[in-house]
Protein backbone atom coordinates (compact mmCIF):
# COMPACT_ATOMS: atom_id res chain seq x y z
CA UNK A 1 -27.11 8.40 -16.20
CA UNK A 2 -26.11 4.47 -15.89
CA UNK A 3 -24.85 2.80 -12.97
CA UNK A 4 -21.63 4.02 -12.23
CA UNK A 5 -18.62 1.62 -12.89
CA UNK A 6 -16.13 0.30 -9.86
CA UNK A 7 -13.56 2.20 -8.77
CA UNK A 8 -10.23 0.59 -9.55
CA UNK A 9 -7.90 -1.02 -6.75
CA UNK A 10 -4.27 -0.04 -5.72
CA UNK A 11 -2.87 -3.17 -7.53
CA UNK A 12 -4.88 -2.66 -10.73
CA UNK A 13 -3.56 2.04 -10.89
CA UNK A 14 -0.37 0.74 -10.51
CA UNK A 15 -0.44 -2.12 -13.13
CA UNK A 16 -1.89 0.38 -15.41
CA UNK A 17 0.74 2.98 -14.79
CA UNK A 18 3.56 0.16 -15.30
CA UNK A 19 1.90 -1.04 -18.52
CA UNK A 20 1.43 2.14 -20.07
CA UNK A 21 1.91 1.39 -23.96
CA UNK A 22 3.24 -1.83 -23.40
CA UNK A 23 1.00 -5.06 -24.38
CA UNK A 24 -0.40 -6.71 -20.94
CA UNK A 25 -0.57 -9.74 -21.42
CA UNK A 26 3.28 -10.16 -21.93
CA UNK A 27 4.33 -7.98 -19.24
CA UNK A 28 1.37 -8.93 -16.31
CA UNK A 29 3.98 -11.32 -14.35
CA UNK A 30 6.62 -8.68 -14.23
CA UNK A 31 4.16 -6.17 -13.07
CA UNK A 32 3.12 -8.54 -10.21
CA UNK A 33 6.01 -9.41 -8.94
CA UNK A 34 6.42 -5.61 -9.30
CA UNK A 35 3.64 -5.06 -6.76
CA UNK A 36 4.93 -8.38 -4.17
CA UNK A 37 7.93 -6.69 -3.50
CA UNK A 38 7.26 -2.97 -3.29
CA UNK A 39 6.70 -1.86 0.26
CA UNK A 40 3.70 -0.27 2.00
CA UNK A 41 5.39 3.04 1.51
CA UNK A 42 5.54 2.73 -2.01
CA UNK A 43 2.28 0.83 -2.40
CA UNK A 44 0.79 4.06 -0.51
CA UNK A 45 0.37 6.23 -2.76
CA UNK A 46 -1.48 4.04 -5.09
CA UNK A 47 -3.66 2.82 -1.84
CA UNK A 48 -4.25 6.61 -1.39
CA UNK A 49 -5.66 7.03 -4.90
CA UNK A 50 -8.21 3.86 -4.83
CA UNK A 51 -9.50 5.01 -1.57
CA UNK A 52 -10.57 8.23 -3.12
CA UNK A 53 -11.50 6.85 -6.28
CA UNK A 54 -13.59 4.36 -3.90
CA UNK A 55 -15.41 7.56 -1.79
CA UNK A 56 -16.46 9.32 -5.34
CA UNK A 57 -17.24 5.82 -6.55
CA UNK A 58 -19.95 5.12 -3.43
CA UNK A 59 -21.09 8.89 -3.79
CA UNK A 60 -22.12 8.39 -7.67
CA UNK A 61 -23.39 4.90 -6.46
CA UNK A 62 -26.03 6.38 -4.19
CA UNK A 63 -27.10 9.21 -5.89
CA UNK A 64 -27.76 6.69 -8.94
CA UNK A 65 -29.81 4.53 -6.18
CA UNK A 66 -31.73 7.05 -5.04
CA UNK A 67 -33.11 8.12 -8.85
């Protein structure tokens, strides 16, 4: 098993999710000012699911260190 890649952060889920299908390079801006102007209520949830990502991410991590 190789070192196991970084989990991804708030701002990067949700550009993914708003880019679905649609080419990124074209539509990045949008996306960011997207993210400026939601609030921390909205941003939560995808805060929620990079903090998880982040605990399985340092789990994997260590047990790869310890091998």
């Amino acid at each position: 098993m190789g070192k196991p890649s970084r989990y991804p952060l708030a701002y990067s889920l949700f550009v993914k999710e708003q880019l679905s299908g649609v080419p990124v390079v074209a539509n990045m801006k949008l996306a960011a000012d997207k993210w400026k102007s939601l609030s921390e209520i909205q941003k939560s949830p995808y805060v929620k699911k990079s903090t998880e990502l982040k605990a399985v991410y340092e789990k994997d991590l260590a047990a790869w260190e310890a091998k």
